[in-house]
C-alpha atoms as a PDB file:
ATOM      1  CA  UNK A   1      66.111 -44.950-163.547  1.00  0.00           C
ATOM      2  CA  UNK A   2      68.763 -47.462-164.414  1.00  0.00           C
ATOM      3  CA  UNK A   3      72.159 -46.778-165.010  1.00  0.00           C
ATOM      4  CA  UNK A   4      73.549 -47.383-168.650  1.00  0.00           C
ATOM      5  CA  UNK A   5      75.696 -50.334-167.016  1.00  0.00           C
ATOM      6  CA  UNK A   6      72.265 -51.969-165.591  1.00  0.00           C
ATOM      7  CA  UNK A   7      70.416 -51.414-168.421  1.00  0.00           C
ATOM      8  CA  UNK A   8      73.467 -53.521-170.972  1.00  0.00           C
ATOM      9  CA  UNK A   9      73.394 -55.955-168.145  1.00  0.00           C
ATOM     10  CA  UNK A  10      69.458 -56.858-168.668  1.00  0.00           C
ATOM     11  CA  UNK A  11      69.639 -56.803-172.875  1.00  0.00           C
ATOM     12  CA  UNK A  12      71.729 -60.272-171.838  1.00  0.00           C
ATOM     13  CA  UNK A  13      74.653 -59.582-174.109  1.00  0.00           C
ATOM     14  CA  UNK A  14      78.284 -60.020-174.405  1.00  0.00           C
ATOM     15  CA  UNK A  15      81.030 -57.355-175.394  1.00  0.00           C
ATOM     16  CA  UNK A  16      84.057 -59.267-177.346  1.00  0.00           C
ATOM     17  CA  UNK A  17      87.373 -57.844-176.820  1.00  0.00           C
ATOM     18  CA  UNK A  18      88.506 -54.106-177.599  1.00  0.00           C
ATOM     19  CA  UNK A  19      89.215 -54.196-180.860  1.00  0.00           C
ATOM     20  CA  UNK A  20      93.273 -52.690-181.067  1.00  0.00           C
ATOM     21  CA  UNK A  21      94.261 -50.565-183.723  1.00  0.00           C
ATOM     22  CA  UNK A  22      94.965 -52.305-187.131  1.00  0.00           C
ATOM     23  CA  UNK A  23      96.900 -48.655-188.533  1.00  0.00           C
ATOM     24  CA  UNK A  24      98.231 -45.888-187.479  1.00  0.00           C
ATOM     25  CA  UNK A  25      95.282 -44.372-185.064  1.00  0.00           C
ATOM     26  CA  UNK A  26      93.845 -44.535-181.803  1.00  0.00           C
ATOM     27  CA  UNK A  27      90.883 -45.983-181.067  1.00  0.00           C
ATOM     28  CA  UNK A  28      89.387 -43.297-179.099  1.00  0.00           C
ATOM     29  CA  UNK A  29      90.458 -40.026-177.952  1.00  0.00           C
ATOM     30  CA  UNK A  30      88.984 -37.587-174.988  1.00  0.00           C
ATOM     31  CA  UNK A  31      88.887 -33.832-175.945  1.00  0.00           C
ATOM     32  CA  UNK A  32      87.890 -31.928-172.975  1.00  0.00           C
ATOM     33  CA  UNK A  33      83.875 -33.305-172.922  1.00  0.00           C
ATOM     34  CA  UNK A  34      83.912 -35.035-175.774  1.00  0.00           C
ATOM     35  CA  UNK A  35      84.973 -39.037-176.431  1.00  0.00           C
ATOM     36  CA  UNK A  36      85.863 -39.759-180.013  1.00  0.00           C
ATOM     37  CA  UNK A  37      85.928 -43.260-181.334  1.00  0.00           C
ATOM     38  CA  UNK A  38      87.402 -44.360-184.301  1.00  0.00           C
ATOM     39  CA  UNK A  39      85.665 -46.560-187.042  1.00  0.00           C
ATOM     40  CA  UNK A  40      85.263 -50.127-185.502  1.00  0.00           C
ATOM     41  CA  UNK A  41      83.975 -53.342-187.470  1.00  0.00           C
ATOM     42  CA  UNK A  42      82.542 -56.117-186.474  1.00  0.00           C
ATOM     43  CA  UNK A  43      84.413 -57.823-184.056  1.00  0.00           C
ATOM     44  CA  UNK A  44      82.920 -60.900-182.444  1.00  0.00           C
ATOM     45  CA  UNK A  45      83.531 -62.519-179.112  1.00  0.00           C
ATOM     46  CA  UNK A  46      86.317 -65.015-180.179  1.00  0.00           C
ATOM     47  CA  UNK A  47      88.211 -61.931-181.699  1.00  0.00           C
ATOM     48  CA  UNK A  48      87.172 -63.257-185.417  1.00  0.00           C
ATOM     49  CA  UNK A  49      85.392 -60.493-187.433  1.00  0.00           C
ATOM     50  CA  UNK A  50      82.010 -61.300-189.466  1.00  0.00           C
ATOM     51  CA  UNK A  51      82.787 -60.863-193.181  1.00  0.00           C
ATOM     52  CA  UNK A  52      80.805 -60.221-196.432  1.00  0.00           C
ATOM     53  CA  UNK A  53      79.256 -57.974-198.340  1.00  0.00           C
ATOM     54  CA  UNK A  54      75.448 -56.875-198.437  1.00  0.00           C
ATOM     55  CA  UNK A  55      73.531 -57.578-201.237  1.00  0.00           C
ATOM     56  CA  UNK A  56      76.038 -60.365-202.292  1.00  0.00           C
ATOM     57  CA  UNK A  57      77.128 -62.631-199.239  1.00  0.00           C
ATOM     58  CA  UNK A  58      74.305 -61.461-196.716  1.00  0.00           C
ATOM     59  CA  UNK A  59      71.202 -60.050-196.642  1.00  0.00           C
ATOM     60  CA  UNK A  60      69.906 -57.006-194.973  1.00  0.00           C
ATOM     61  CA  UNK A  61      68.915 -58.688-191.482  1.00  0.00           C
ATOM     62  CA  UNK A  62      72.186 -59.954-191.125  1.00  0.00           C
ATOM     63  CA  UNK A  63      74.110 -56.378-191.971  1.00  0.00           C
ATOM     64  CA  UNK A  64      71.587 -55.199-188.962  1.00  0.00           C
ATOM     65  CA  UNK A  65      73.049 -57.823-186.884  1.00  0.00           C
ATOM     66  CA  UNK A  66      76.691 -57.177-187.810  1.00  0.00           C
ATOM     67  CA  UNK A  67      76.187 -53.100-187.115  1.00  0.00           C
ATOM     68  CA  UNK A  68      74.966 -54.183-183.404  1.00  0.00           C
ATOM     69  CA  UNK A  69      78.392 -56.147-183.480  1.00  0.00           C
ATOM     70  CA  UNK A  70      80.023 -53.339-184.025  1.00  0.00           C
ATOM     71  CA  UNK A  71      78.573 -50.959-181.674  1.00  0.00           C
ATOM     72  CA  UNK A  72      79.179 -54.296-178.939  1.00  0.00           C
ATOM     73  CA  UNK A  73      82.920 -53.175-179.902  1.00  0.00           C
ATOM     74  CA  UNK A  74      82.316 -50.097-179.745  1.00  0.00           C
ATOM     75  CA  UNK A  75      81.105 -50.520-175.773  1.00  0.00           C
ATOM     76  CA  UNK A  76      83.697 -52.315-174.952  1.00  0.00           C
ATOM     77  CA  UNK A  77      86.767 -49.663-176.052  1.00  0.00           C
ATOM     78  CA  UNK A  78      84.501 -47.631-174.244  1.00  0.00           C
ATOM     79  CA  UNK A  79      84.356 -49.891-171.259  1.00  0.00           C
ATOM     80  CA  UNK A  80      88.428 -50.633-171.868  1.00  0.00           C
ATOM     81  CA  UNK A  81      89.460 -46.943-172.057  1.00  0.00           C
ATOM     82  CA  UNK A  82      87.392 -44.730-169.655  1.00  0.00           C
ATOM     83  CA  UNK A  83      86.244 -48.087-167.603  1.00  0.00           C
ATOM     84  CA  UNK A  84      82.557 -48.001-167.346  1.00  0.00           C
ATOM     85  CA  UNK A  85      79.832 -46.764-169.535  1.00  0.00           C
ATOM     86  CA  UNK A  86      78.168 -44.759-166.698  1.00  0.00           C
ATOM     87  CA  UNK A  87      80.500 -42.258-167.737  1.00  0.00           C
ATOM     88  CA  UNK A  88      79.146 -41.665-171.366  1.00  0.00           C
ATOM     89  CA  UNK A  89      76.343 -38.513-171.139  1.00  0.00           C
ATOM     90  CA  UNK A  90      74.944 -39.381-174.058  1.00  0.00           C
ATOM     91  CA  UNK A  91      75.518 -40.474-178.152  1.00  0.00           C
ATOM     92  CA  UNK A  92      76.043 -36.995-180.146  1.00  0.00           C
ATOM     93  CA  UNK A  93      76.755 -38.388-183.370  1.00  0.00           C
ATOM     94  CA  UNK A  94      77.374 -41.911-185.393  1.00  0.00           C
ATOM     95  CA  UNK A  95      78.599 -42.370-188.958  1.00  0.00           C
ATOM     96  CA  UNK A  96      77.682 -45.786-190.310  1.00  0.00           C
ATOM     97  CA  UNK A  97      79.158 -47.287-193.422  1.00  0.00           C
ATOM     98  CA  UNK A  98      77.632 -49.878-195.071  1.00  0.00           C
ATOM     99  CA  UNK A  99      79.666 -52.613-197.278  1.00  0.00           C
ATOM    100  CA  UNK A 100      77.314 -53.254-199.917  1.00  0.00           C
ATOM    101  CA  UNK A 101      76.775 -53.473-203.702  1.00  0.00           C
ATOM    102  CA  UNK A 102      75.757 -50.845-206.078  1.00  0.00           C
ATOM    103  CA  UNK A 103      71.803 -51.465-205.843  1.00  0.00           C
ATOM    104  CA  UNK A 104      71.641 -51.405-202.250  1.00  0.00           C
ATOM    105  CA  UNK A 105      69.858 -48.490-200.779  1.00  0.00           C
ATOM    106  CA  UNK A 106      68.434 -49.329-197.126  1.00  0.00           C
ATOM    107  CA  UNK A 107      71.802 -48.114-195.484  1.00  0.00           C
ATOM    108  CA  UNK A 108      70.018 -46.845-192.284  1.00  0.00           C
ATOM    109  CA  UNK A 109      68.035 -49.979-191.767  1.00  0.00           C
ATOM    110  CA  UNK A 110      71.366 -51.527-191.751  1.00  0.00           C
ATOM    111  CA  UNK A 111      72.471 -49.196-189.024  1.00  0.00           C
ATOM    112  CA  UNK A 112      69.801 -49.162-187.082  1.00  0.00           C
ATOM    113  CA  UNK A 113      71.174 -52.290-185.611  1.00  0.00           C
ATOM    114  CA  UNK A 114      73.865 -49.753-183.436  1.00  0.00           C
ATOM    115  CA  UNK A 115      71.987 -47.109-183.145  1.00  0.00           C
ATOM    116  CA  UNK A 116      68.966 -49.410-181.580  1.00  0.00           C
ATOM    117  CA  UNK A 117      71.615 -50.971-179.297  1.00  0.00           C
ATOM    118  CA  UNK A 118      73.254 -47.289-177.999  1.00  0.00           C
ATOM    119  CA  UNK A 119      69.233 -46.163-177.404  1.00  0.00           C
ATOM    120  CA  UNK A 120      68.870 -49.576-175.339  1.00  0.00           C
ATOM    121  CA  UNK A 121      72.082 -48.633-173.234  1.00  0.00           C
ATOM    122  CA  UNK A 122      71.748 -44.834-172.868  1.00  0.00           C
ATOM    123  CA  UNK A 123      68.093 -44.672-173.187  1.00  0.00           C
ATOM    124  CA  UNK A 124      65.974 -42.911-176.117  1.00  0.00           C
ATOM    125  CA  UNK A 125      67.445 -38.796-174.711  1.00  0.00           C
ATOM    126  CA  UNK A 126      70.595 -39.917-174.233  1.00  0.00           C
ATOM    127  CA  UNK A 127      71.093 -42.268-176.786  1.00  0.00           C
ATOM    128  CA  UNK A 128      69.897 -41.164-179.827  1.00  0.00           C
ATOM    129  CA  UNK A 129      72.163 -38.512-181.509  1.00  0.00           C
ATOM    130  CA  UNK A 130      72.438 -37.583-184.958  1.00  0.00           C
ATOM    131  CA  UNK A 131      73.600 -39.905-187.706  1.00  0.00           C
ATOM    132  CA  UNK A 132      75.165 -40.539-191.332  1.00  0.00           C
ATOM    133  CA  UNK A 133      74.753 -44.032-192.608  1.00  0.00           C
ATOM    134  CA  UNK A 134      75.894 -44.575-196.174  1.00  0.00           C
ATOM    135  CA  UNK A 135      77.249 -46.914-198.799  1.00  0.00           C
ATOM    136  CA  UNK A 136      80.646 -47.895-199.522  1.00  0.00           C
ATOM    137  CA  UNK A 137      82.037 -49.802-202.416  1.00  0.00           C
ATOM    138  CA  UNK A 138      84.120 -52.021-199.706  1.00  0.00           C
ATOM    139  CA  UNK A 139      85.362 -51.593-196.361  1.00  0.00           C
ATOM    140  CA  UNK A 140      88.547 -52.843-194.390  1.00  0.00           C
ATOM    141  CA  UNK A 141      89.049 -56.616-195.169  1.00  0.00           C
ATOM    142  CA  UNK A 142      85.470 -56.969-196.325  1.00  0.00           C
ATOM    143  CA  UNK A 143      84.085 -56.400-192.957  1.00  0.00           C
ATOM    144  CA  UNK A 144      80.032 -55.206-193.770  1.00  0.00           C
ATOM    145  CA  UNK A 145      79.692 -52.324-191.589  1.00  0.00           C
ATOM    146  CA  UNK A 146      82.189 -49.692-189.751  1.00  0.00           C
ATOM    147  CA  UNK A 147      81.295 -47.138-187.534  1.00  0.00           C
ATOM    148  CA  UNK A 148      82.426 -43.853-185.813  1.00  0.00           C
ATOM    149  CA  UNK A 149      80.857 -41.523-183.196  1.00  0.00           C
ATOM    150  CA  UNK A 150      81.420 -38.947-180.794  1.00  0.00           C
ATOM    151  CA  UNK A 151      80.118 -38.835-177.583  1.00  0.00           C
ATOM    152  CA  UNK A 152      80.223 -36.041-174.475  1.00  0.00           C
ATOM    153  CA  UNK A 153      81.273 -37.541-171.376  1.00  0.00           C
ATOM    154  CA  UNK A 154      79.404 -36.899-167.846  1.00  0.00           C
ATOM    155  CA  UNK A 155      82.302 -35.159-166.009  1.00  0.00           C
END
């Protein structure tokens, strides 16, 4: 069985830099098990973020490909903070929000593109929690997708 640092090394991918805090907050937090990561957007490798609005400026493939940005920032506080996803136990829960307009409604195909990424990583038991994904009228600076989630550490 591969470790969740093998298994990102084989899907051939790239984290960009850990996103830092663009407010008052941190970007994760460790509560006895428990890892909590604030909402992260899409962040790209050169630091630039991809922008738009679904429905309007992108269609729904590329909102799937900007939520697996996200959750590549989300690895990589991960990574940045507790040094090695090996330690994550598994994904307990994601909240996906979805920058779109009124008369968009496939929110969780949208997400899908984290939550398929976090299954790839921690495997389909581990990586698989329980999720929200919704719509949102706009998000910080336009970004298409933000997401949270909580996950329990292997200590």
């Amino acid at each position: 069985m591969n470790t969740a640092e093998e298994n990102f090394a084989g899907l051939g991918l790239n984290l960009p830099p850990a996103p830092k805090p663009l407010g008052v907050y941190k970007p994760c937090l460790i509560d006895g098990k428990y890892l909590y990561l604030s909402g992260h957007g899409t962040v790209q490798a050169d630091g630039s973020l991809i922008i738009g609005r679904i429905g309007e400026d992108m269609d729904i493939e590329a909102g799937k490909m900007a939520a697996r940005q996200v959750g590549l920032a989300m690895l990589a506080t991960i990574k940045a903070n507790i040094g090695s996803l090996n330690k994550i136990k598994r994904v307990i829960k994601v909240l996906g929000m979805v920058n779109c307009t009124p008369d968009f409604e496939r929110h969780p195909y949208v997400i899908n593109g984290c939550s398929e990424l976090f299954a790839a990583v921690w495997g389909e038991e581990n990586g698989i929690g329980v999720r929200s994904a919704v719509g949102m009228g706009s998000l910080p600076d336009n970004i298409p997708v933000e997401i949270e989630a909580l996950f329990e550490l292997d200590i």
